[in-house]
N, C-alpha and C. Protein backbone atom coordinates (compact mmCIF):
# COMPACT_ATOMS: atom_id res chain seq x y z
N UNK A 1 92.39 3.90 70.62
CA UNK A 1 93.37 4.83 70.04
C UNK A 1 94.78 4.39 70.42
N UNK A 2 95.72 4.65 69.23
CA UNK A 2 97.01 4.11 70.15
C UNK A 2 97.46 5.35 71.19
N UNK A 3 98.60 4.29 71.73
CA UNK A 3 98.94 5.25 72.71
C UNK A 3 100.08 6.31 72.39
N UNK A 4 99.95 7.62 71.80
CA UNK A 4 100.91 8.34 71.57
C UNK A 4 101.98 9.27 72.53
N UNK A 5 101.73 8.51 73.81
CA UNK A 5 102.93 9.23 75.23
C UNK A 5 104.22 9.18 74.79
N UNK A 6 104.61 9.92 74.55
CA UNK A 6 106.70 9.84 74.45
C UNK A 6 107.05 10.11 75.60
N UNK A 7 108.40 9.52 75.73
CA UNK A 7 109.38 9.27 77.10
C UNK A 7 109.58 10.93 76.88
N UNK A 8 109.43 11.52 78.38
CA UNK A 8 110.19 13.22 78.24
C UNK A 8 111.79 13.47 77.91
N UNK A 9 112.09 14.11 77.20
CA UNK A 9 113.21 14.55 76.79
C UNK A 9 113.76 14.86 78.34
N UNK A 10 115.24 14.12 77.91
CA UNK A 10 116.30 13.89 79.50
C UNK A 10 116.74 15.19 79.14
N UNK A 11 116.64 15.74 80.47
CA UNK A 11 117.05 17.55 81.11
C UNK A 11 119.04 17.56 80.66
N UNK A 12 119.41 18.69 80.58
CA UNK A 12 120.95 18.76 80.43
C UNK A 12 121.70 18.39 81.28
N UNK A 13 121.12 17.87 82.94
CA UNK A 13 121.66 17.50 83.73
C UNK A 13 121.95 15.97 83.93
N UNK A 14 120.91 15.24 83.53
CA UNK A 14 120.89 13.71 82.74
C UNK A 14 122.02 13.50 81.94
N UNK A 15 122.01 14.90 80.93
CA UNK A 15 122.59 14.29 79.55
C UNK A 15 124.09 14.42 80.22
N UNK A 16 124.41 15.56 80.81
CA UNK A 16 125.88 15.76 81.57
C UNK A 16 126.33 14.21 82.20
N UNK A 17 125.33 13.95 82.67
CA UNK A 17 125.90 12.72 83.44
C UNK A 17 126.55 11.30 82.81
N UNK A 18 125.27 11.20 81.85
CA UNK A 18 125.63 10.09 81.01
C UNK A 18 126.83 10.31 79.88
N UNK A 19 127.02 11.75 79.54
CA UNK A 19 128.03 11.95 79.08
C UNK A 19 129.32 11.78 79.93
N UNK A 20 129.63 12.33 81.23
CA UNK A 20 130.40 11.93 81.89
C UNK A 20 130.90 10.45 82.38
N UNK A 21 129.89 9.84 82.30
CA UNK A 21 130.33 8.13 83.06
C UNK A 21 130.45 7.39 81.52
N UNK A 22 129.80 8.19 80.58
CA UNK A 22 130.95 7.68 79.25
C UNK A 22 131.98 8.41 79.08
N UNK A 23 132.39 9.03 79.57
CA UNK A 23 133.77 9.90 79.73
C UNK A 23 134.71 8.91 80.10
N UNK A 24 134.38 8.86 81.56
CA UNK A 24 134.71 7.58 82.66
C UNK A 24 135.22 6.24 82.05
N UNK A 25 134.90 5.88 81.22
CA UNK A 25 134.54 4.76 80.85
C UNK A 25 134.98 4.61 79.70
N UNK A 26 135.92 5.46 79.34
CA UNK A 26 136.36 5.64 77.64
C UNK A 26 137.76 4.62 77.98
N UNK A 27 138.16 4.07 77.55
CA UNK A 27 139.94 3.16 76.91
C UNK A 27 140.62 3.70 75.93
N UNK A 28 140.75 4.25 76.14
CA UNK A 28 141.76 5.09 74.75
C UNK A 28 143.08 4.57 74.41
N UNK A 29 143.52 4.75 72.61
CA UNK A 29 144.68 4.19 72.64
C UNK A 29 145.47 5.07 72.82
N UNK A 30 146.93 4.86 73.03
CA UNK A 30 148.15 5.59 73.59
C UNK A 30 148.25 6.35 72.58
N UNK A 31 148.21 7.75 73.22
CA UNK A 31 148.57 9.01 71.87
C UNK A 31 147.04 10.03 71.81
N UNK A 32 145.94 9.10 72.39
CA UNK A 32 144.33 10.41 72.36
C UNK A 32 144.24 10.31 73.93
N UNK A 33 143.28 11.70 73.36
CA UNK A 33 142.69 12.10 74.72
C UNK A 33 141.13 12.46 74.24
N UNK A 34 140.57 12.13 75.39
CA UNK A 34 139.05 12.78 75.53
C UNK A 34 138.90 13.72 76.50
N UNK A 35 137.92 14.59 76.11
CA UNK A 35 137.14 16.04 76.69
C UNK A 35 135.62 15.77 76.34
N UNK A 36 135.21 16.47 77.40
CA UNK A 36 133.65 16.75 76.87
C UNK A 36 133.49 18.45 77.02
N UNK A 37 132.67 18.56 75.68
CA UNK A 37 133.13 20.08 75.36
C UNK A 37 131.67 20.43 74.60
N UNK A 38 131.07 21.28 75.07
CA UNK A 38 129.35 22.14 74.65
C UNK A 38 128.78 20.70 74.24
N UNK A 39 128.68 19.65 75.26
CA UNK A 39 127.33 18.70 75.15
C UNK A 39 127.79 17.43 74.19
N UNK A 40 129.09 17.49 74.34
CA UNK A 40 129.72 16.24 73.17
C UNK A 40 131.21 15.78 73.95
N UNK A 41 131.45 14.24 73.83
CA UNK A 41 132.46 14.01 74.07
C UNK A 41 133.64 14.01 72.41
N UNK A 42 134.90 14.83 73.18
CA UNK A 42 135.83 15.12 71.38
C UNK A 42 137.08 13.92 72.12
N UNK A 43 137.33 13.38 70.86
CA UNK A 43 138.46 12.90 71.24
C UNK A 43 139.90 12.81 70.16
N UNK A 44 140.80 13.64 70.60
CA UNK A 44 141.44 13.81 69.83
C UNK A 44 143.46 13.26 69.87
N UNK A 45 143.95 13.39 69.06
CA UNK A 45 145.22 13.09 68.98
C UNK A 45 146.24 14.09 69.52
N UNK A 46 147.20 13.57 70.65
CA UNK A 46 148.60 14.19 71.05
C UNK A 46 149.14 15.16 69.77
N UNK A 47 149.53 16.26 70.01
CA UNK A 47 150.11 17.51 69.30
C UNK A 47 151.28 16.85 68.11
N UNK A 48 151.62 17.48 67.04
CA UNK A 48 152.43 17.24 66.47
C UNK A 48 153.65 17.73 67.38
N UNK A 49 154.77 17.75 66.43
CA UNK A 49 156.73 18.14 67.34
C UNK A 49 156.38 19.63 67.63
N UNK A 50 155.89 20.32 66.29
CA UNK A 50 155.62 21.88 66.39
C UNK A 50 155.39 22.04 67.52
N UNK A 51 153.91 21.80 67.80
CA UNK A 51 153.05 21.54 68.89
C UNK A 51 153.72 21.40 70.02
N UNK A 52 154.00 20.51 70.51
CA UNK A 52 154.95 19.80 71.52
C UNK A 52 155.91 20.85 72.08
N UNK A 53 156.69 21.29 70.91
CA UNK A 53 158.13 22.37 70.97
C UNK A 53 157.79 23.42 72.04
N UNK A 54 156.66 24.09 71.34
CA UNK A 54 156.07 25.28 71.89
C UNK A 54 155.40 25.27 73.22
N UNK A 55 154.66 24.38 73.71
CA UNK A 55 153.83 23.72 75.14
C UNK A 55 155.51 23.14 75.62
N UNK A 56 156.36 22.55 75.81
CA UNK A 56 157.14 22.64 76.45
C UNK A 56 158.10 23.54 76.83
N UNK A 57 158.20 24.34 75.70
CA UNK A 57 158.89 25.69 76.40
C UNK A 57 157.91 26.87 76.76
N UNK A 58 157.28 26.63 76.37
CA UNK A 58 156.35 27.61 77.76
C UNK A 58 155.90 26.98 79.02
N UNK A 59 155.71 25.98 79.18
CA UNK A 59 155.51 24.59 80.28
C UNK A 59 156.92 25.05 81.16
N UNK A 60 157.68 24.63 80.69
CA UNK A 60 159.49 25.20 81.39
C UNK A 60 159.67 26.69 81.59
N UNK A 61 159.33 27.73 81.28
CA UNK A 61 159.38 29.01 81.06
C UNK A 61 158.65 29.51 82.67
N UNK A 62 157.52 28.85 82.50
CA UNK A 62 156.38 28.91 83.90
C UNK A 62 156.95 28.22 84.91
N UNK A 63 157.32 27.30 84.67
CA UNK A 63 157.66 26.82 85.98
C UNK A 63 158.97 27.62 86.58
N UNK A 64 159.43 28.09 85.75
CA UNK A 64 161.06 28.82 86.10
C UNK A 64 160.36 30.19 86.90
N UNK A 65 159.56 31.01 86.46
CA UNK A 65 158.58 32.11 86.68
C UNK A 65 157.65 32.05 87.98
N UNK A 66 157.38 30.90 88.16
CA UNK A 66 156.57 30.15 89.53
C UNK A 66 157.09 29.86 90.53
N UNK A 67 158.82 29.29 90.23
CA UNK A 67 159.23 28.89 91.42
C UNK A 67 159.72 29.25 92.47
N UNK A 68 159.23 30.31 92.65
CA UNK A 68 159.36 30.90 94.08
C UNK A 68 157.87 31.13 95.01
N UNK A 69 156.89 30.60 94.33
CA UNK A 69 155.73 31.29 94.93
C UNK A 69 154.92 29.45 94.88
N UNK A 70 153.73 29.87 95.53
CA UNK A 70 153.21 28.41 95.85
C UNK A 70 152.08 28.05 94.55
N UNK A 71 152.71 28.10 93.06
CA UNK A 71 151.82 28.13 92.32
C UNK A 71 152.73 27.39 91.50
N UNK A 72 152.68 26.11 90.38
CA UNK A 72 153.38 25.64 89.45
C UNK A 72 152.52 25.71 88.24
N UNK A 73 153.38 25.14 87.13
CA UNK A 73 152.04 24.58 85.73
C UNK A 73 152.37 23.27 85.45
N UNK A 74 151.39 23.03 85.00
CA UNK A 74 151.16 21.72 84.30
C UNK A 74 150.85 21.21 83.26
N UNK A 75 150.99 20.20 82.64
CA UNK A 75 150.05 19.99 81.40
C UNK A 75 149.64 18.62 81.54
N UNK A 76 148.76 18.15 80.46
CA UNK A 76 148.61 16.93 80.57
C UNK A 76 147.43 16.42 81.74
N UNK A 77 146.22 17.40 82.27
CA UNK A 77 146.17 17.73 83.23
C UNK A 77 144.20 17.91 83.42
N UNK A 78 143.85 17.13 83.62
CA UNK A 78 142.19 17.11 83.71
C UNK A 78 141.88 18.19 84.55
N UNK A 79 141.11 19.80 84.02
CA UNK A 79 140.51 20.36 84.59
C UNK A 79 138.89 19.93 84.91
N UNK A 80 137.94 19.96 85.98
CA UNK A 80 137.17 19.96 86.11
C UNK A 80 135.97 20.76 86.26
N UNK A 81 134.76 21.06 85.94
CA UNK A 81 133.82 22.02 85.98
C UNK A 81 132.82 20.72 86.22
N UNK A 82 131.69 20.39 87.27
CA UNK A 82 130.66 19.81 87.30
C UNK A 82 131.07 18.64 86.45
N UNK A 83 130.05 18.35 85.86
CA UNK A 83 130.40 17.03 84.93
C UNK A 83 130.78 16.97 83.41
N UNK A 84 131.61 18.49 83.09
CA UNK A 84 132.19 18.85 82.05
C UNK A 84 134.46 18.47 82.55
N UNK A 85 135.06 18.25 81.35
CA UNK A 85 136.03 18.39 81.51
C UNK A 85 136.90 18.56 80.50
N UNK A 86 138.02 18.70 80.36
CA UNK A 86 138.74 19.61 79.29
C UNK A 86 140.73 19.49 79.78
N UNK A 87 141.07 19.24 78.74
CA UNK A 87 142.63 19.21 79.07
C UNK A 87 143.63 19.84 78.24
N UNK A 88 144.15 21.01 79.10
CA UNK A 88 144.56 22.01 78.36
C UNK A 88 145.95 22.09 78.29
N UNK A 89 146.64 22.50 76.88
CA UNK A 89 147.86 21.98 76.69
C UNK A 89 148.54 22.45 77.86
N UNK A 90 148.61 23.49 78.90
CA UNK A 90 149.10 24.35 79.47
C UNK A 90 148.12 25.16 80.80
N UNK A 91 148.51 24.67 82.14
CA UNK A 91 147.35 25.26 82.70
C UNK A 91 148.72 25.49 84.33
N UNK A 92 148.14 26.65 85.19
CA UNK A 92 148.65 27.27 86.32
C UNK A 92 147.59 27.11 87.28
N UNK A 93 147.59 26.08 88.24
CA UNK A 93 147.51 25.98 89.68
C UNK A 93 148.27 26.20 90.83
N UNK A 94 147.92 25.92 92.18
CA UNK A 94 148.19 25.82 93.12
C UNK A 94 149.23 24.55 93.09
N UNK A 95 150.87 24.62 93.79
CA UNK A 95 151.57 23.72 93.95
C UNK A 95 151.12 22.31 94.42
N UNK A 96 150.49 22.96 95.60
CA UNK A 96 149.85 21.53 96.68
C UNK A 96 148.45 21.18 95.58
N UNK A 97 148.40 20.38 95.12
CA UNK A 97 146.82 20.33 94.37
C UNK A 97 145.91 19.31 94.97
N UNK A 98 146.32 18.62 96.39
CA UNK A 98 145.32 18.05 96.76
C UNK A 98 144.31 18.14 97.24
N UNK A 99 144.17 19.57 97.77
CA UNK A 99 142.24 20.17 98.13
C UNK A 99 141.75 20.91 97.06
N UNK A 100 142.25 20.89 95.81
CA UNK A 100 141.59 21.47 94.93
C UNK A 100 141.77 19.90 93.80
N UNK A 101 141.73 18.81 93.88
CA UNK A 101 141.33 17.72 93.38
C UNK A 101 140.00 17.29 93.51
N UNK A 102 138.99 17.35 92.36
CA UNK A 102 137.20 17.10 92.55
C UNK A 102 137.11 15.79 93.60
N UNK A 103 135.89 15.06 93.52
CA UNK A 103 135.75 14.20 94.39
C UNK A 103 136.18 12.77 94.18
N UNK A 104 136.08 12.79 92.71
CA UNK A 104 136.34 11.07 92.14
C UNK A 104 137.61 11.48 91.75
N UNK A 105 138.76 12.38 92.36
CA UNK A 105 139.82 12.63 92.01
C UNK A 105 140.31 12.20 90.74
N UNK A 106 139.68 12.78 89.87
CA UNK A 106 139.49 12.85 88.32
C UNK A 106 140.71 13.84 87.55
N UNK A 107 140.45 14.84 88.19
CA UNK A 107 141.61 16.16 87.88
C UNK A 107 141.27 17.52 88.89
N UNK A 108 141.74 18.86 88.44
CA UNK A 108 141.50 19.71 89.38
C UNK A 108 140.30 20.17 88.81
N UNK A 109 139.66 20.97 90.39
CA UNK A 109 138.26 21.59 89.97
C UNK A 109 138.87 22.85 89.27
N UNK A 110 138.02 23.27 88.89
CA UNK A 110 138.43 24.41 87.72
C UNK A 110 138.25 26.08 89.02
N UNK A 111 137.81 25.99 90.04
CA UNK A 111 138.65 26.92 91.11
C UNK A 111 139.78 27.03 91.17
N UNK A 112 140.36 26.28 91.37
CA UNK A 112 141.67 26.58 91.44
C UNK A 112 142.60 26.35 90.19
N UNK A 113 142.00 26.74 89.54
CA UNK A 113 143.03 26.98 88.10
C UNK A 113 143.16 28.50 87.78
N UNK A 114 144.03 28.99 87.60
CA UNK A 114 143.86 30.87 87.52
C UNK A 114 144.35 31.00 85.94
N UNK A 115 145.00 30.17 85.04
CA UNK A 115 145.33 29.84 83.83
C UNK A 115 145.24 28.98 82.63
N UNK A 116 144.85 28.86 82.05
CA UNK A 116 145.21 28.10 81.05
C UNK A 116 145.47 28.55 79.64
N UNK A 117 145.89 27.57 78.65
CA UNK A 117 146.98 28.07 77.51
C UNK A 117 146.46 26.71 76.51
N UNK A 118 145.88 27.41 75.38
CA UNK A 118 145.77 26.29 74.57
C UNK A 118 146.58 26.34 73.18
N UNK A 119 147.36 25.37 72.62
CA UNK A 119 148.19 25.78 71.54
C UNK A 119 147.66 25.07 70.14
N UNK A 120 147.06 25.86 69.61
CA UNK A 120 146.04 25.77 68.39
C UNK A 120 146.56 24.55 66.75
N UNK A 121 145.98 23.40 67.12
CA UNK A 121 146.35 22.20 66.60
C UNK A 121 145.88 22.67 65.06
N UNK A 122 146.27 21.89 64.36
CA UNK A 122 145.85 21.81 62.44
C UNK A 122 144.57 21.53 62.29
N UNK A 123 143.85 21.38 61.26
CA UNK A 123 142.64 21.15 60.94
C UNK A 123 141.31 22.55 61.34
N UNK A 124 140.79 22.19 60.38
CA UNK A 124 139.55 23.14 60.85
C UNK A 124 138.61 23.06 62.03
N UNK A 125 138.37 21.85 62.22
CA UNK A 125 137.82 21.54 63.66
C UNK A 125 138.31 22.03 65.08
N UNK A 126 139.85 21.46 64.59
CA UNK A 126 140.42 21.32 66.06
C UNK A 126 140.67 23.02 66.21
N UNK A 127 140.85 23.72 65.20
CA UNK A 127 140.78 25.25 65.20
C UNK A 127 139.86 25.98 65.88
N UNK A 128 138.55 25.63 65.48
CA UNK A 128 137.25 26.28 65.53
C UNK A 128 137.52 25.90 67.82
N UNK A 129 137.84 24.28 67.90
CA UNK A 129 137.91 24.13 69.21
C UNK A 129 138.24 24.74 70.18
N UNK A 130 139.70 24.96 69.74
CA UNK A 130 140.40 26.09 70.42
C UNK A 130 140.14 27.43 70.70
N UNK A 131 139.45 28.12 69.59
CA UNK A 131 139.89 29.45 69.13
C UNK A 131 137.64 29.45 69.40
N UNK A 132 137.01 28.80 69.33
CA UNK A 132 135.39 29.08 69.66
C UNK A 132 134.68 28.25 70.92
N UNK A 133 134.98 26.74 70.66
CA UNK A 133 134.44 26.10 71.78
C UNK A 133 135.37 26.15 73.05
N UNK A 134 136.01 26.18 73.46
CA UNK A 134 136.57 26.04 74.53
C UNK A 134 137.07 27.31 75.08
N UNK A 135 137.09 28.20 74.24
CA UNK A 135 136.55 29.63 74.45
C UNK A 135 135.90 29.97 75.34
N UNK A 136 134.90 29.53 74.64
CA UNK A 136 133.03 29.62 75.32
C UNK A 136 133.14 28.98 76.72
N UNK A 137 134.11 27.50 76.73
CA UNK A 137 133.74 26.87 78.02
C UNK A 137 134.56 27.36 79.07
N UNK A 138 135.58 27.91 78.77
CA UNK A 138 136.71 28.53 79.70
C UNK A 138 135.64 29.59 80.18
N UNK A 139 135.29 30.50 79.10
CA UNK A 139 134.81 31.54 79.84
C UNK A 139 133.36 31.09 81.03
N UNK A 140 132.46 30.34 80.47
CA UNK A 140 131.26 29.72 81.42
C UNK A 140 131.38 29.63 82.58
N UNK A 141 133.23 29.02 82.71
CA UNK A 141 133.74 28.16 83.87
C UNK A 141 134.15 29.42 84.95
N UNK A 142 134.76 30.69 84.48
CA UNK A 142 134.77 31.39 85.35
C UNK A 142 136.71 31.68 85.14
N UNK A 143 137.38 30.65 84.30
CA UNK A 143 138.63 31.25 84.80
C UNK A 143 139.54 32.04 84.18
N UNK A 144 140.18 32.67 85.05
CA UNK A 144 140.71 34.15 84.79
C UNK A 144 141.16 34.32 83.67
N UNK A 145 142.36 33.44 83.47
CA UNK A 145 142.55 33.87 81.90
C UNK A 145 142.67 32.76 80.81
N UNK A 146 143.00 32.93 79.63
CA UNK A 146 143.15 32.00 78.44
C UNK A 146 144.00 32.30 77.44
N UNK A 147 145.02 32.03 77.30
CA UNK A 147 145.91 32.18 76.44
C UNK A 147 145.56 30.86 75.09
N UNK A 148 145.41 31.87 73.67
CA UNK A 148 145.69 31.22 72.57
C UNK A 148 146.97 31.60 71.83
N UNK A 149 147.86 30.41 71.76
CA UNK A 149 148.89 30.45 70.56
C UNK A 149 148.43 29.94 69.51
N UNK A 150 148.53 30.58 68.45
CA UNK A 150 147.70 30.32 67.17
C UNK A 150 148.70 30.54 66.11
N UNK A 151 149.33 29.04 65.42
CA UNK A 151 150.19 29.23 64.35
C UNK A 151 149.60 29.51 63.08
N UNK A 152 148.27 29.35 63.42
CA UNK A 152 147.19 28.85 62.03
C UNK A 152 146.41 30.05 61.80
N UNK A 153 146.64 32.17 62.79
CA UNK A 153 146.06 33.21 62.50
C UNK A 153 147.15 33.87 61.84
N UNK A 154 147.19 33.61 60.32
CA UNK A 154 148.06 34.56 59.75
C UNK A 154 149.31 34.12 60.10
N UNK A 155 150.36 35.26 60.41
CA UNK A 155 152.02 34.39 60.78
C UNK A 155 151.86 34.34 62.13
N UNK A 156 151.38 33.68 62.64
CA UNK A 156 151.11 33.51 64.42
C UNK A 156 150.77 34.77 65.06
N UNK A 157 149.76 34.26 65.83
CA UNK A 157 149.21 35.09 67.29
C UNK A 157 149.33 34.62 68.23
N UNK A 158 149.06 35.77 69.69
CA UNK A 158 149.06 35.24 70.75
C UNK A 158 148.09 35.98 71.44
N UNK A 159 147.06 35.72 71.89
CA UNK A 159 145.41 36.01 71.70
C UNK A 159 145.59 35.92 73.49
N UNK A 160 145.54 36.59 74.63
CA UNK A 160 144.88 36.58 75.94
C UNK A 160 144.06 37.01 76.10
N UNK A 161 142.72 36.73 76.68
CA UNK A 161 141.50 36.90 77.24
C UNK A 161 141.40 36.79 78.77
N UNK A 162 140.93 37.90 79.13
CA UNK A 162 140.74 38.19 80.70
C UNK A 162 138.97 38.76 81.13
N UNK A 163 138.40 38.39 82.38
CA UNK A 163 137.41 39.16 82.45
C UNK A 163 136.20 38.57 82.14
N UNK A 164 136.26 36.95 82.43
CA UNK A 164 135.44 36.37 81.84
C UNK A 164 134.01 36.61 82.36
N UNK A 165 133.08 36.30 81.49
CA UNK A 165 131.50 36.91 81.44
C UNK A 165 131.26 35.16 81.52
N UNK A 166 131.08 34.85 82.51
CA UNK A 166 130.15 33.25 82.73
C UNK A 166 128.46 33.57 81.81
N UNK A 167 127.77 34.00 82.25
CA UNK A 167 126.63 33.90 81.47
C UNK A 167 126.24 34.22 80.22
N UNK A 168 127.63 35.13 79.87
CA UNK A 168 127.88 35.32 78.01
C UNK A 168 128.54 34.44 77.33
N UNK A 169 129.16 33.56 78.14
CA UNK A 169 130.26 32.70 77.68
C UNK A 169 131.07 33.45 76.53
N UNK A 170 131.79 34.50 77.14
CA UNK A 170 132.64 35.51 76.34
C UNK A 170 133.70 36.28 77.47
N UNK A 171 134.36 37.26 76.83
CA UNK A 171 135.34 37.61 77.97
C UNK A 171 135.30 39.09 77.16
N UNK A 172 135.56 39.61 78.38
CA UNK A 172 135.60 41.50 77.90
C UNK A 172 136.81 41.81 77.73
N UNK A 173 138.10 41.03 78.30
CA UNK A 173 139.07 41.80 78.13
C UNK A 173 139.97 40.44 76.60
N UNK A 174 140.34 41.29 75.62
CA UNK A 174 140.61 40.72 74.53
C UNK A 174 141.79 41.41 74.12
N UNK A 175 143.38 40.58 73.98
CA UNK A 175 144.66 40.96 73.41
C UNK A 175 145.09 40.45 73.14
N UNK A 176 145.36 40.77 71.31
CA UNK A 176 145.60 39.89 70.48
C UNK A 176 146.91 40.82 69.47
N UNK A 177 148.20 39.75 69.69
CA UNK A 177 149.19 40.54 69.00
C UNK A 177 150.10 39.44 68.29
N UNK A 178 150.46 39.96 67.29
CA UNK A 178 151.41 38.74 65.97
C UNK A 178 152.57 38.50 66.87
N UNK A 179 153.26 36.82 66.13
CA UNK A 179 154.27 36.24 66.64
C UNK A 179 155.35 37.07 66.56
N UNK A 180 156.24 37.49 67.49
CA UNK A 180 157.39 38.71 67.32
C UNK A 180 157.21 40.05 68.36
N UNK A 181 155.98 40.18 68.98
CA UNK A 181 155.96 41.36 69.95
C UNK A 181 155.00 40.38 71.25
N UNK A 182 156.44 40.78 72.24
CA UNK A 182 156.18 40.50 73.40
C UNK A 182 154.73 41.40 74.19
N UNK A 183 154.30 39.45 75.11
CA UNK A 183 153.08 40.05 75.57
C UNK A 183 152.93 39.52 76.96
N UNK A 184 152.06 40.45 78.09
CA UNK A 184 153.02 39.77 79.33
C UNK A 184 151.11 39.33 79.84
N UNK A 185 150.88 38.42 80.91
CA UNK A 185 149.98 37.80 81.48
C UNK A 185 149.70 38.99 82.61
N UNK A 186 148.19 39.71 82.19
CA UNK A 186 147.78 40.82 83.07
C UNK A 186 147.69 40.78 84.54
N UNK A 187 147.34 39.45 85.04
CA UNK A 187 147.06 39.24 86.37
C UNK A 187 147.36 37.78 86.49
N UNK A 188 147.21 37.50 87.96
CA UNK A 188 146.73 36.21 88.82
C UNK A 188 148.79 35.91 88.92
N UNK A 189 148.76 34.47 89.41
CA UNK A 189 149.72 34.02 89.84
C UNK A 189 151.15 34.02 88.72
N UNK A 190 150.78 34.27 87.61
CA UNK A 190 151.78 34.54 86.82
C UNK A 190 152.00 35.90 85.95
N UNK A 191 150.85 37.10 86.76
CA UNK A 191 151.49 38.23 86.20
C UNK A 191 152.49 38.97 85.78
N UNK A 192 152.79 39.11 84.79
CA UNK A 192 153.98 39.78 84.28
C UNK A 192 154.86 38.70 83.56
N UNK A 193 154.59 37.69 83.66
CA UNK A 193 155.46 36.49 82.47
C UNK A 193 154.83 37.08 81.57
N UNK A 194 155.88 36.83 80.51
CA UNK A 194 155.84 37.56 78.98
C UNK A 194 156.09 36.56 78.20
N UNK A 195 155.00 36.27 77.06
CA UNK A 195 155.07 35.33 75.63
C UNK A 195 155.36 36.30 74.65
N UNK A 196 156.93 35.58 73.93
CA UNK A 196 157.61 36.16 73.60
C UNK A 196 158.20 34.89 72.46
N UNK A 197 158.84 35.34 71.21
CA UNK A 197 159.27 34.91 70.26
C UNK A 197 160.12 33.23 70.95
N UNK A 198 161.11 33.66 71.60
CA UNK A 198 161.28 32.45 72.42
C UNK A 198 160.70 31.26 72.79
N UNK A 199 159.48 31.85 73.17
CA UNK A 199 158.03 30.05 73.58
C UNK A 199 157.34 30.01 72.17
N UNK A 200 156.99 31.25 71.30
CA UNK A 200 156.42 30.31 70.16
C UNK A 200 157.20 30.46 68.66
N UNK A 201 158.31 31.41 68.53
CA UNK A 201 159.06 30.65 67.98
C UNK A 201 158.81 31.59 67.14
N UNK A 202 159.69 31.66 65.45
CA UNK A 202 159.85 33.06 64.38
C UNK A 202 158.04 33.12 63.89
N UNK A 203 157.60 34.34 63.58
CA UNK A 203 156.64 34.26 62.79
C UNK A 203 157.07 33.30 61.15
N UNK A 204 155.52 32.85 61.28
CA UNK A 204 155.25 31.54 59.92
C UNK A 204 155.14 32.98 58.92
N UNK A 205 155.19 32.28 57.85
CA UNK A 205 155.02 32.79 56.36
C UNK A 205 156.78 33.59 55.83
């Protein structure tokens, strides 16, 4: 009889890995970035000017808001979770970030991140990314909050999520208000900064 044994299907902890050391191992040209995001590595293109405009004046806004306390922001900026990772236009750590740097000093572990801010790129994909997958992974990961700027809901939103549910990969606390009414960050190291017409700019349409 032949022999019909199949190799066992590699566990999610396999697949994490080999996804990661192809993470590792990526060369990218100047202008992308890679993430690995729900079991796939994405690799995508630097923000348009829009884009850019808005993540730097809220990037500058935070740091003006931070600088008195031992917490800055960053962008540009490898968060870490296990052998998942993700780089968010806009994220609030700890000033000193060298004991909260993972082990292959890759980027920060996702403990010590109390923020992040993603500013919702063109296309349907990169939409769904923002605004569903990375959603999901922010919330899994445990951190506190998530700010979406979204030029692409109607004439702009600004969507915060607090309260995250790790095993729902969802968040209970949900506030979502159009470009033009100020909205302030409920908790953690930047409570009470307010996104406001200023960081994202006149409502579209």
């Amino acid at each position: 009889m032949p022999d019909t044994e199949t190799e066992p299907a590699p566990s999610a902890v396999e697949l994490d890995e080999v996804l990661w050391q192809a993470w590792k191992a990526m060369e990218l040209p100047e202008g992308y970035r890679a993430e690995i995001i729900e079991g796939a590595i994405e690799v995508s293109p630097t923000g348009r000017i829009a884009h850019a405009q808005i993540v730097n004046r809220l990037r500058d806004a935070l740091a003006s808001a931070l600088a008195e306390s031992q917490y800055a922001s960053y962008n540009d900026t490898n968060v870490v979770h296990g052998r998942k990772t993700w780089i968010p236009d806009c994220l609030v750590a700890p000033r000193e970030l060298e004991p909260h740097v993972d082990a292959e000093g890759t980027g920060v572990e996702v403990a010590g991140v109390s923020l992040v801010v993603e500013v919702v790129s063109p296309g349907r994909e990169r939409r769904r990314r923002d605004r569903a997958r990375k959603r999901r992974e922010y919330a899994r990961a445990g951190i506190p909050v998530y700010v979406i700027i979204d030029d692409y809901d109607g004439e702009g939103t600004v969507t915060i999520l607090t309260e995250p549910q790790p095993e729902k990969a969802d968040w209970i606390g949900v506030h979502r208000v159009p470009y033009g009414t100020e909205v302030a960050i409920p908790e953690g190291p930047a409570k009470g900064f307010t996104i406001s017409e200023a960081i994202t700019g006149a409502r579209r349409g």
